[in-house]
C-alpha atoms as a PDB file:
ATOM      1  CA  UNK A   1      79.278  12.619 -44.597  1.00  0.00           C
ATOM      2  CA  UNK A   2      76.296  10.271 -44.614  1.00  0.00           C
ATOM      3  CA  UNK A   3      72.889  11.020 -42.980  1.00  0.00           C
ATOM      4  CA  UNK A   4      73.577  12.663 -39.489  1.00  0.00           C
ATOM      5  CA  UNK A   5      75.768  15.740 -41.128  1.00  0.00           C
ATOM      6  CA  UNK A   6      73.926  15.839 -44.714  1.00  0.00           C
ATOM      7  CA  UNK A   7      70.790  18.145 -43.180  1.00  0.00           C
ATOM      8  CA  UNK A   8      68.450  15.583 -43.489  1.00  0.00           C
ATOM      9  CA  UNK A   9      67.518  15.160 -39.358  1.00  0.00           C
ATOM     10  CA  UNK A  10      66.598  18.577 -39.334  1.00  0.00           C
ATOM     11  CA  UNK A  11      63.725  20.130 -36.445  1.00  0.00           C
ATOM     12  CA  UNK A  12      60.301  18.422 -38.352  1.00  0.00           C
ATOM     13  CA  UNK A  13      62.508  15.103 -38.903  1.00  0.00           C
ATOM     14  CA  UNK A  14      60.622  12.796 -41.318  1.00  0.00           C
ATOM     15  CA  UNK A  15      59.840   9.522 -39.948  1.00  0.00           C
ATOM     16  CA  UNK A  16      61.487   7.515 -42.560  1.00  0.00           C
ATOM     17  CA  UNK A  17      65.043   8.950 -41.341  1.00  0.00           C
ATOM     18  CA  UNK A  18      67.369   5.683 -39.922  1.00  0.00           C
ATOM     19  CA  UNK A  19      67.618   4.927 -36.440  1.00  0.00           C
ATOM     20  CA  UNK A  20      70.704   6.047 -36.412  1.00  0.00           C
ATOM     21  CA  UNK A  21      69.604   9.159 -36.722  1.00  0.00           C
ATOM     22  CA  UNK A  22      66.565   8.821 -34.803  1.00  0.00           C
ATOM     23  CA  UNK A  23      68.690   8.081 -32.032  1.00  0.00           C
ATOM     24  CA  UNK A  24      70.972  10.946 -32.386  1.00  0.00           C
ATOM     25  CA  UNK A  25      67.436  13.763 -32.255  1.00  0.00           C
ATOM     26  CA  UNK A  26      66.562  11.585 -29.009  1.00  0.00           C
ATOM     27  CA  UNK A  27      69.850  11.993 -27.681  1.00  0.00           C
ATOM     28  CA  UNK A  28      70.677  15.630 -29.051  1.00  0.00           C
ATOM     29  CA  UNK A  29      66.990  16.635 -27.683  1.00  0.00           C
ATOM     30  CA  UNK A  30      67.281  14.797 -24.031  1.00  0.00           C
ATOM     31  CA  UNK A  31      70.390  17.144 -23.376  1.00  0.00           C
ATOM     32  CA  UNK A  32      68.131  20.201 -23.231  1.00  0.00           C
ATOM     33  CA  UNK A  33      68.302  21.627 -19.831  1.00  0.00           C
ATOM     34  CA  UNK A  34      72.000  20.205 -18.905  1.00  0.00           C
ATOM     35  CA  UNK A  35      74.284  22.907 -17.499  1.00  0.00           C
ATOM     36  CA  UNK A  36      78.067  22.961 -20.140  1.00  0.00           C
ATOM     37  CA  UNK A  37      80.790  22.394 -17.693  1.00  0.00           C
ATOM     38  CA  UNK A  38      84.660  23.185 -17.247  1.00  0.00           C
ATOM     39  CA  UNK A  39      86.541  22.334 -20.255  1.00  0.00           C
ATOM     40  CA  UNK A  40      89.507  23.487 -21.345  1.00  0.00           C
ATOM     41  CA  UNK A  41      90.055  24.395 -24.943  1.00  0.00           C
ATOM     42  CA  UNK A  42      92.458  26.791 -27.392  1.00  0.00           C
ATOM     43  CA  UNK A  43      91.196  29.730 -29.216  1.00  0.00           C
ATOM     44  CA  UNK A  44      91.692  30.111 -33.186  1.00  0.00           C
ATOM     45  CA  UNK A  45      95.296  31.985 -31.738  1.00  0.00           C
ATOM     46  CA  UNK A  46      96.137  29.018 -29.476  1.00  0.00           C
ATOM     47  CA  UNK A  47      95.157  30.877 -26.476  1.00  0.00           C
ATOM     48  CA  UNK A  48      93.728  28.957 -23.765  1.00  0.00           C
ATOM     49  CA  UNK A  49      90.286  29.075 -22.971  1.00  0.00           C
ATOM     50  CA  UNK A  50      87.727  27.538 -20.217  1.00  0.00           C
ATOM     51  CA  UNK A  51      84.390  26.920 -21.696  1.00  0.00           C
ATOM     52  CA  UNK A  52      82.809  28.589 -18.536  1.00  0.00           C
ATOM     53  CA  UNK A  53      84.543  31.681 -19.375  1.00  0.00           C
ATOM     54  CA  UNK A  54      82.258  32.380 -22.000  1.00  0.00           C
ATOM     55  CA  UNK A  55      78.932  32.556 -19.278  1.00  0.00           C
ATOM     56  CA  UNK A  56      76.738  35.947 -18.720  1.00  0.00           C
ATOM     57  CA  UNK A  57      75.564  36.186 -21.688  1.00  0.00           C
ATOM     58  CA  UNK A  58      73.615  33.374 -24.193  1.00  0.00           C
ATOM     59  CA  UNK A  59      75.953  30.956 -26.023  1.00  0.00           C
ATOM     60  CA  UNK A  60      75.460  29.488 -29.531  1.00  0.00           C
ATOM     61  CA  UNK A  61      77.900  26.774 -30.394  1.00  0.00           C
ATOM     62  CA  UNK A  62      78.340  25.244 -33.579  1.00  0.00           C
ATOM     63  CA  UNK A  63      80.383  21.759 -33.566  1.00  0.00           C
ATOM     64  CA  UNK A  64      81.906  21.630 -36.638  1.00  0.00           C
ATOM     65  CA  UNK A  65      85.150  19.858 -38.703  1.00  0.00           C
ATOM     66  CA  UNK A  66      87.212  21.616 -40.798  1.00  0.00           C
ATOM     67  CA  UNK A  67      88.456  19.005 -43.177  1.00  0.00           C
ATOM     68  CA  UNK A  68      84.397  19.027 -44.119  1.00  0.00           C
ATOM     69  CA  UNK A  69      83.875  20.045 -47.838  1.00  0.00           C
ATOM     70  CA  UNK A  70      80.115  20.563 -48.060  1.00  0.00           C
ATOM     71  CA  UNK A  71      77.856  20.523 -44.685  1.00  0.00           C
ATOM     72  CA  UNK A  72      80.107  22.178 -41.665  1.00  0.00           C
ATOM     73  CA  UNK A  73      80.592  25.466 -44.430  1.00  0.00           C
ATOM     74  CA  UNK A  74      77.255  25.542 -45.365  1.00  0.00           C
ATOM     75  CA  UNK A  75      76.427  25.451 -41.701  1.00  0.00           C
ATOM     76  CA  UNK A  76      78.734  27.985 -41.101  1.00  0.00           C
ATOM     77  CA  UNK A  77      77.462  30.210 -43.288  1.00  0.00           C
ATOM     78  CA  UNK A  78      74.016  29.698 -42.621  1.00  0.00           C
ATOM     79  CA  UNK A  79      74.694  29.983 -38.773  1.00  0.00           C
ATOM     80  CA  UNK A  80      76.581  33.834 -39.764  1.00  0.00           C
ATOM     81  CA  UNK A  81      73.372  34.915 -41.372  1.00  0.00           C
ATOM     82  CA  UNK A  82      71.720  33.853 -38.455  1.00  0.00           C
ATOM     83  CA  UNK A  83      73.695  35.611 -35.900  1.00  0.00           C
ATOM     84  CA  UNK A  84      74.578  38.525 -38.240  1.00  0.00           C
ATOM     85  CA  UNK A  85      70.151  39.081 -38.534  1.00  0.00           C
ATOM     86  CA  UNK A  86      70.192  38.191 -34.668  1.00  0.00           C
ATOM     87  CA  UNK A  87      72.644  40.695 -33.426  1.00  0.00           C
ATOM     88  CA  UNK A  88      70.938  43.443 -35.909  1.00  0.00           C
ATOM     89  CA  UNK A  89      67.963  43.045 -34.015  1.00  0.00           C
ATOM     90  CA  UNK A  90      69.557  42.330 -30.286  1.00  0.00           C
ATOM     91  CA  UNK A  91      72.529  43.921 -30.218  1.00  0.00           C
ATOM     92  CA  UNK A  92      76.543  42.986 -31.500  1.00  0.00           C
ATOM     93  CA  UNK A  93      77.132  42.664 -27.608  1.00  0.00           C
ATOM     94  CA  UNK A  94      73.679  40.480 -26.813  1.00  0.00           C
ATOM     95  CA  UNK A  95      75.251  36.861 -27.038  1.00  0.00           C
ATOM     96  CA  UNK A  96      78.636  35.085 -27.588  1.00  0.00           C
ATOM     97  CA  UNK A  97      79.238  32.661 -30.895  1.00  0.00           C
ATOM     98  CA  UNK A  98      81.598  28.987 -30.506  1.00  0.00           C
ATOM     99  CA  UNK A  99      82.425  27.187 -33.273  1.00  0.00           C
ATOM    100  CA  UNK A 100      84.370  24.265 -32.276  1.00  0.00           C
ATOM    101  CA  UNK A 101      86.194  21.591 -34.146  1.00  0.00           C
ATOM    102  CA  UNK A 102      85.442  18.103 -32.602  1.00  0.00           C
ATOM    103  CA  UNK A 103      88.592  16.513 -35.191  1.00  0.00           C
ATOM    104  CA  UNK A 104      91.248  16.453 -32.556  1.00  0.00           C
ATOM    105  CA  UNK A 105      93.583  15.564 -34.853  1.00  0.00           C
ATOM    106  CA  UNK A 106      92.967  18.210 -37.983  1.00  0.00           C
ATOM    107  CA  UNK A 107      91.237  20.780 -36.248  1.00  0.00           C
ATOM    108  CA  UNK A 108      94.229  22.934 -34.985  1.00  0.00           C
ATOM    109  CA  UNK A 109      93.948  27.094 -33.900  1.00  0.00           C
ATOM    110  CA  UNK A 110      96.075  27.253 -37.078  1.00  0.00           C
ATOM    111  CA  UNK A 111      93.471  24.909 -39.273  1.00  0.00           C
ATOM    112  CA  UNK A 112      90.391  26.542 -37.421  1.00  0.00           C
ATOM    113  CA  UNK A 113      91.876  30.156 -37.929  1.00  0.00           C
ATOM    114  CA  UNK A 114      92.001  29.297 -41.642  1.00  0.00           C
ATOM    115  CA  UNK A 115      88.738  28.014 -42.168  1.00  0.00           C
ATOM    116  CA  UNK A 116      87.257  31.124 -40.004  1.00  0.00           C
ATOM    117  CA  UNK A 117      89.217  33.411 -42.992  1.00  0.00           C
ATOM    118  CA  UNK A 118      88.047  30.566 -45.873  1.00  0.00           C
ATOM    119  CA  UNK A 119      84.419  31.171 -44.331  1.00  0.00           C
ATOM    120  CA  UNK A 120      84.881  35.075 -44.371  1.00  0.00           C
ATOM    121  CA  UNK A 121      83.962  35.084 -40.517  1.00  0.00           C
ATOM    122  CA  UNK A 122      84.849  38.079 -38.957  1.00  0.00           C
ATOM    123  CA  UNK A 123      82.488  39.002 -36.492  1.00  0.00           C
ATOM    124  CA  UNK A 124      82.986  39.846 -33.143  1.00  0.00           C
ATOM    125  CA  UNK A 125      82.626  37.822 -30.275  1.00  0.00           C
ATOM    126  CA  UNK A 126      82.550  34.996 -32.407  1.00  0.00           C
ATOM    127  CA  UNK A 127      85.471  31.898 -31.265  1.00  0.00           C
ATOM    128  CA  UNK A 128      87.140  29.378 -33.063  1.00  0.00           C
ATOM    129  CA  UNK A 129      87.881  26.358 -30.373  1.00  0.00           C
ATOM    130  CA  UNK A 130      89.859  23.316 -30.390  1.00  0.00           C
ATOM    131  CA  UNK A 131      90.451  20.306 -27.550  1.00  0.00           C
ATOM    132  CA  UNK A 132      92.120  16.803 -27.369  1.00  0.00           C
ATOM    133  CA  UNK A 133      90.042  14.096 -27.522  1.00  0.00           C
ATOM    134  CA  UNK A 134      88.754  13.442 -24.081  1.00  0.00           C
ATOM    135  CA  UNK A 135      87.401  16.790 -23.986  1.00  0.00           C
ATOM    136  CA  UNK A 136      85.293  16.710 -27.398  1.00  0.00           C
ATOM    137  CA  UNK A 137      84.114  13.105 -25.912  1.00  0.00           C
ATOM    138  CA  UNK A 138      82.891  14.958 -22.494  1.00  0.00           C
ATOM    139  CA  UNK A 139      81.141  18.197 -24.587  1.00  0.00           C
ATOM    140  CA  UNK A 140      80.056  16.082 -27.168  1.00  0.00           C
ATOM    141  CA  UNK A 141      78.238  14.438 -24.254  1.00  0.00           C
ATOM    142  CA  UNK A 142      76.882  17.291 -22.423  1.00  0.00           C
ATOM    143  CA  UNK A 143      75.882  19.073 -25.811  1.00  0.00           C
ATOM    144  CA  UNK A 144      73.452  15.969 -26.779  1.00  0.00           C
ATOM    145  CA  UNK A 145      76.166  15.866 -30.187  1.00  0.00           C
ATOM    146  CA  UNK A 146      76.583  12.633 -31.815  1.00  0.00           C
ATOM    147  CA  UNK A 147      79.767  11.939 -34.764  1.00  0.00           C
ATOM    148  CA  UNK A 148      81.492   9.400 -35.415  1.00  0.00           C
ATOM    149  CA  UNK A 149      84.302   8.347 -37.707  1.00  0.00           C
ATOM    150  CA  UNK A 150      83.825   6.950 -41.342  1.00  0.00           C
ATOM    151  CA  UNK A 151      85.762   6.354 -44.322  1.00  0.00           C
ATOM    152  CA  UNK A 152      84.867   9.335 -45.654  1.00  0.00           C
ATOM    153  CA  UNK A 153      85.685  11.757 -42.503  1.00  0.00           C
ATOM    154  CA  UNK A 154      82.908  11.915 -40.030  1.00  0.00           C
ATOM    155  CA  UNK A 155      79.175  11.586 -39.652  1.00  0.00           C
ATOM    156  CA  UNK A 156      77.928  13.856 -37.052  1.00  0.00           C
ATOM    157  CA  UNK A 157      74.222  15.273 -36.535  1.00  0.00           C
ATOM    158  CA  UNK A 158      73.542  18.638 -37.795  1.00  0.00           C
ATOM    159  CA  UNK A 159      73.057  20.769 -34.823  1.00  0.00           C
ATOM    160  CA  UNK A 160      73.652  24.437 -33.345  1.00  0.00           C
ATOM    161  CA  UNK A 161      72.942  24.570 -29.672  1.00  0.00           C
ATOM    162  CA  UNK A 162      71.771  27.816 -27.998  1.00  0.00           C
ATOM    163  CA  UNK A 163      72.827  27.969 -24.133  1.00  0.00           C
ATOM    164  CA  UNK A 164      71.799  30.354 -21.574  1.00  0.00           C
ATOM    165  CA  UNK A 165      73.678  32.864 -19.459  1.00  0.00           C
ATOM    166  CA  UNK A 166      74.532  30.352 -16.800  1.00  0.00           C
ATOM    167  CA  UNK A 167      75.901  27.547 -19.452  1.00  0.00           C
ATOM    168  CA  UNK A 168      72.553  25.607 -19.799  1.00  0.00           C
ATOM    169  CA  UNK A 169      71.044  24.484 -22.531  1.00  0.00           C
ATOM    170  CA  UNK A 170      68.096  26.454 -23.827  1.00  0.00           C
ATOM    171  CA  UNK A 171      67.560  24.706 -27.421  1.00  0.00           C
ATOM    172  CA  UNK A 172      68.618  22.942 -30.032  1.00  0.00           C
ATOM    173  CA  UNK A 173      68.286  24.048 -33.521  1.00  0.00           C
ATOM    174  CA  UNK A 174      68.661  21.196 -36.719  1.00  0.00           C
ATOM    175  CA  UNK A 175      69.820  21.315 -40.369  1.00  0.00           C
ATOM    176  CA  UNK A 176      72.502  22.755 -41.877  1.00  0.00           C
ATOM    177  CA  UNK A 177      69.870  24.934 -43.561  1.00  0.00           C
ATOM    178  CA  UNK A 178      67.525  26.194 -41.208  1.00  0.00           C
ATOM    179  CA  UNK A 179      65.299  28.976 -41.085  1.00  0.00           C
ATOM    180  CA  UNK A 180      66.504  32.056 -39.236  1.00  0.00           C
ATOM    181  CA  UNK A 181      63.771  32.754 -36.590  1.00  0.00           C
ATOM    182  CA  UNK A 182      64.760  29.069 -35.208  1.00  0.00           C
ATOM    183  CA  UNK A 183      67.988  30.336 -34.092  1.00  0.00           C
ATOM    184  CA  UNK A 184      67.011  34.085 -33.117  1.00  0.00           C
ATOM    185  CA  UNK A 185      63.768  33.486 -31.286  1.00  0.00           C
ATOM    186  CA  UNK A 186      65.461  31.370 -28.517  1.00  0.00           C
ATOM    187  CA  UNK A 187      67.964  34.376 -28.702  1.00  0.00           C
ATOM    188  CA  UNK A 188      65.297  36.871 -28.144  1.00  0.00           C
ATOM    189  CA  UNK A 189      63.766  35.002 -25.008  1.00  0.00           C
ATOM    190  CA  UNK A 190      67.075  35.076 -23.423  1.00  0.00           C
ATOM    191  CA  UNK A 191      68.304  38.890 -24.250  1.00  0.00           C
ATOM    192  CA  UNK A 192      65.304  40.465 -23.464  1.00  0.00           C
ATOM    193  CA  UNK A 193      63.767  38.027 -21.375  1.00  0.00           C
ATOM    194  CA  UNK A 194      60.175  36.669 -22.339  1.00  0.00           C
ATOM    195  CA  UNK A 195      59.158  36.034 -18.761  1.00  0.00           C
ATOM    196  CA  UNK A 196      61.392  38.518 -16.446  1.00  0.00           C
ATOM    197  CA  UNK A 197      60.096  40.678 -13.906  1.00  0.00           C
ATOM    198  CA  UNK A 198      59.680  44.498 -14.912  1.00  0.00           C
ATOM    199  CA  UNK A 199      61.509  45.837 -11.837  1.00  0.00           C
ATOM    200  CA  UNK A 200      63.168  48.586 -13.800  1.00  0.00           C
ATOM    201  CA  UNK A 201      63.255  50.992 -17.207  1.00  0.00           C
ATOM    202  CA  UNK A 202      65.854  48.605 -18.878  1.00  0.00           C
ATOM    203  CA  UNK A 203      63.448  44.948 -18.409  1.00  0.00           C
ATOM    204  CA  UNK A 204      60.361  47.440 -19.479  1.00  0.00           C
ATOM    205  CA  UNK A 205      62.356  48.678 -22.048  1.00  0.00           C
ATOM    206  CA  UNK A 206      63.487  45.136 -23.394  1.00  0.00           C
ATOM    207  CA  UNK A 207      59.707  43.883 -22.577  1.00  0.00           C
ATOM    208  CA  UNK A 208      59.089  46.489 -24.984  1.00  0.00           C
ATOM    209  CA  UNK A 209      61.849  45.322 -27.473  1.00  0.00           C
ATOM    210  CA  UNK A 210      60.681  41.849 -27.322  1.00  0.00           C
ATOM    211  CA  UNK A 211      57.335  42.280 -28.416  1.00  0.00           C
ATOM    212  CA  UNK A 212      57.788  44.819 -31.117  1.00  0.00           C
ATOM    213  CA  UNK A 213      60.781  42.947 -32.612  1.00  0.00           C
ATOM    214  CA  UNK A 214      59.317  40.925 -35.295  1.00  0.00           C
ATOM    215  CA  UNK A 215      60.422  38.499 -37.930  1.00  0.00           C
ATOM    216  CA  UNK A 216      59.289  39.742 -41.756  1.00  0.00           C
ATOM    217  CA  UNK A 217      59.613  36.808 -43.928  1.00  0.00           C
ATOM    218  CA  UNK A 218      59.747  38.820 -46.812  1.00  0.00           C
ATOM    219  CA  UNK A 219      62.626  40.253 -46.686  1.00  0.00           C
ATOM    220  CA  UNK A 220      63.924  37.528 -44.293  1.00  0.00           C
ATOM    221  CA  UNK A 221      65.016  39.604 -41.411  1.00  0.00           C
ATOM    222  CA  UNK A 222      64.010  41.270 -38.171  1.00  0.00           C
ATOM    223  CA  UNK A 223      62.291  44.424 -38.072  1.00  0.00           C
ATOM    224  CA  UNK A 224      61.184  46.995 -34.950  1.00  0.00           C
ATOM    225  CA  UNK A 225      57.521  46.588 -35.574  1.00  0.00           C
ATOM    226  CA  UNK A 226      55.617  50.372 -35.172  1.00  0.00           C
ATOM    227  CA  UNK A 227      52.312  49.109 -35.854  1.00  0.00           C
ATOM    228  CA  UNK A 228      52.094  47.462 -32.518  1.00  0.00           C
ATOM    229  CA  UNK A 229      52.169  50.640 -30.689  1.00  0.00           C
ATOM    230  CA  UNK A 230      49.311  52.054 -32.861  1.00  0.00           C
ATOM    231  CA  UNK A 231      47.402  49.602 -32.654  1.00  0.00           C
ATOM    232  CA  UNK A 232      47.454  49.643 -28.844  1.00  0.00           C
ATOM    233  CA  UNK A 233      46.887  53.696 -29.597  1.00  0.00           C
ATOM    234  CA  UNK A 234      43.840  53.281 -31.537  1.00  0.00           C
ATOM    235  CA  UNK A 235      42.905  50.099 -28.581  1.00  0.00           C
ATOM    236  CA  UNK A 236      42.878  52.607 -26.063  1.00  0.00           C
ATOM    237  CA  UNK A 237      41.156  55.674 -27.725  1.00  0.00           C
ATOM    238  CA  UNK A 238      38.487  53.224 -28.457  1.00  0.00           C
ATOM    239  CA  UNK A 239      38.479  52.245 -24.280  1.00  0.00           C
ATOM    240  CA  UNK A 240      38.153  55.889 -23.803  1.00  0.00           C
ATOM    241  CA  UNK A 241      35.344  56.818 -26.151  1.00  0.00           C
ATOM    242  CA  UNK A 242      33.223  53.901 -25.123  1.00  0.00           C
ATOM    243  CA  UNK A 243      33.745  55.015 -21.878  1.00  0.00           C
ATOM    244  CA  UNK A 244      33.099  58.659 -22.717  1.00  0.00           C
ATOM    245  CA  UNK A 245      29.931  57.861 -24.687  1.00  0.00           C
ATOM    246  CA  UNK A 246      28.242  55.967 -21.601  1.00  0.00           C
ATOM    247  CA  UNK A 247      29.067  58.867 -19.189  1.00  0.00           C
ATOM    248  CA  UNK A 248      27.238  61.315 -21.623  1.00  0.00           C
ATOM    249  CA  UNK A 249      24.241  59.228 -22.038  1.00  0.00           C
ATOM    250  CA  UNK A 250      23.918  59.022 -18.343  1.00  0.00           C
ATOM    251  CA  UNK A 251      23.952  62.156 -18.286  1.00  0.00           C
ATOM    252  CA  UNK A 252      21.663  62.497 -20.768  1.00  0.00           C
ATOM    253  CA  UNK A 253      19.087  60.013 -19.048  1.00  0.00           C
ATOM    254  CA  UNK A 254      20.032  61.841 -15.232  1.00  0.00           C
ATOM    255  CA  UNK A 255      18.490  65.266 -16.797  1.00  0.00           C
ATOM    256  CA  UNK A 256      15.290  63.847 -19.265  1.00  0.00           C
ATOM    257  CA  UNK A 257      12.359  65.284 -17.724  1.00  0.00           C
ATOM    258  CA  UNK A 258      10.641  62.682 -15.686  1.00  0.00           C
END
């Protein structure tokens, strides 16, 4: 499956990688910032499905092929933890999973429904897509995704994009191994909103959320971080006695004899 699907062009590339896959990060990191189109596409159940459907909430798609015997499961399995860790800390609701299978040929509903079950994926809001070839060319495009055919299957770049609400795209996380606050951080800036206004109890509330949501790399998940609010606690008691200190020694100093 050669360089481009073997997790070497992962997010701090090495410079030695090929050009080829030089010019698959350039391409794959250019695409930030497009806006996913209309395309059409069949669910695992052959149901079909418009891409756009999937907008209002964030978007992680994972472009996979399901004749792969090593990289596309071991991305698969490394994007579950991901958005199993994610939603723990967000919310099963927060954001929508895609994996789709860019093999036209292969990658039926019927072949992606199996590998879902071979993968043990059964998690909701997560969707199994396939499309004819003109459409993977088109979202291939849009996503920033390069493969191509070899003679052992496909070479393709390792790559899970995150979109927003609105079907753009918010980031681009590499490797078929990668660590898990590269995929739930974006997350977290889009659920709870790093920059929104606090115009109401929910966006204070998820302000709140944001900040005290924290990444333990101990134990390799995301915890509600208590500390934060003591330590603002013991921030402000310490305001407030510096504050009551100088009023009582000018006091003091007001009634000293003279």
């Amino acid at each position: 499956m050669g360089l481009l699907s073997a997790g070497s062009l992962t997010a701090h590339a090495a410079p030695t990688v090929s050009a080829t896959a030089e010019e698959a990060l350039k391409r794959s990191r250019a695409a930030e910032g497009n806006v996913v189109g209309s395309h059409q596409l069949l669910d695992q159940d052959g149901q079909a499905v418009d891409i756009t459907q999937f907008r209002g909430k964030p978007v992680v798609i994972s472009m996979i092929y399901t004749a792969c015997d090593h990289t596309c499961p071991v991305t698969t399995q490394n994007v579950a933890k991901a958005v199993s860790g994610a939603r723990k800390a967000l919310g099963d609701d927060s954001f929508q999973v895609l994996s789709i299978g860019f093999d036209t040929v292969r990658d039926t509903p019927a072949n992606l429904k199996m590998y879902a079950r071979q993968q043990g994926i059964d998690l909701k809001n997560w969707t199994f897509l396939a499309g004819n070839h003109a459409t993977m060319e088109a979202l291939s495009a849009e996503l920033g995704f390069t493969w191509y055919v070899t003679s052992r299957g496909f070479d393709h770049i390792a790559q899970t994009t995150v979109l927003d609400k609105d079907g753009s795209i918010y980031r681009q996380v590499y490797g078929e191994n990668f660590e898990l606050p590269l995929l739930v951080e974006p997350l977290k800036d889009l659920v709870l909103g790093r920059t929104a206004a606090l115009t109401s109890l929910q966006s204070i509330s998820d302000r709140v959320r944001f900040f005290c949501t924290v990444y333990d790399p101990h134990s390799d998940a995301y915890r509600f971080d208590f500390g934060i609010f003591f330590s603002i606690g013991s921030g402000f008691l310490a305001v407030l006695t510096i504050i009551w200190m100088t009023i009582r020694m000018w006091r003091d100093s007001r009634r000293a004899p003279r």
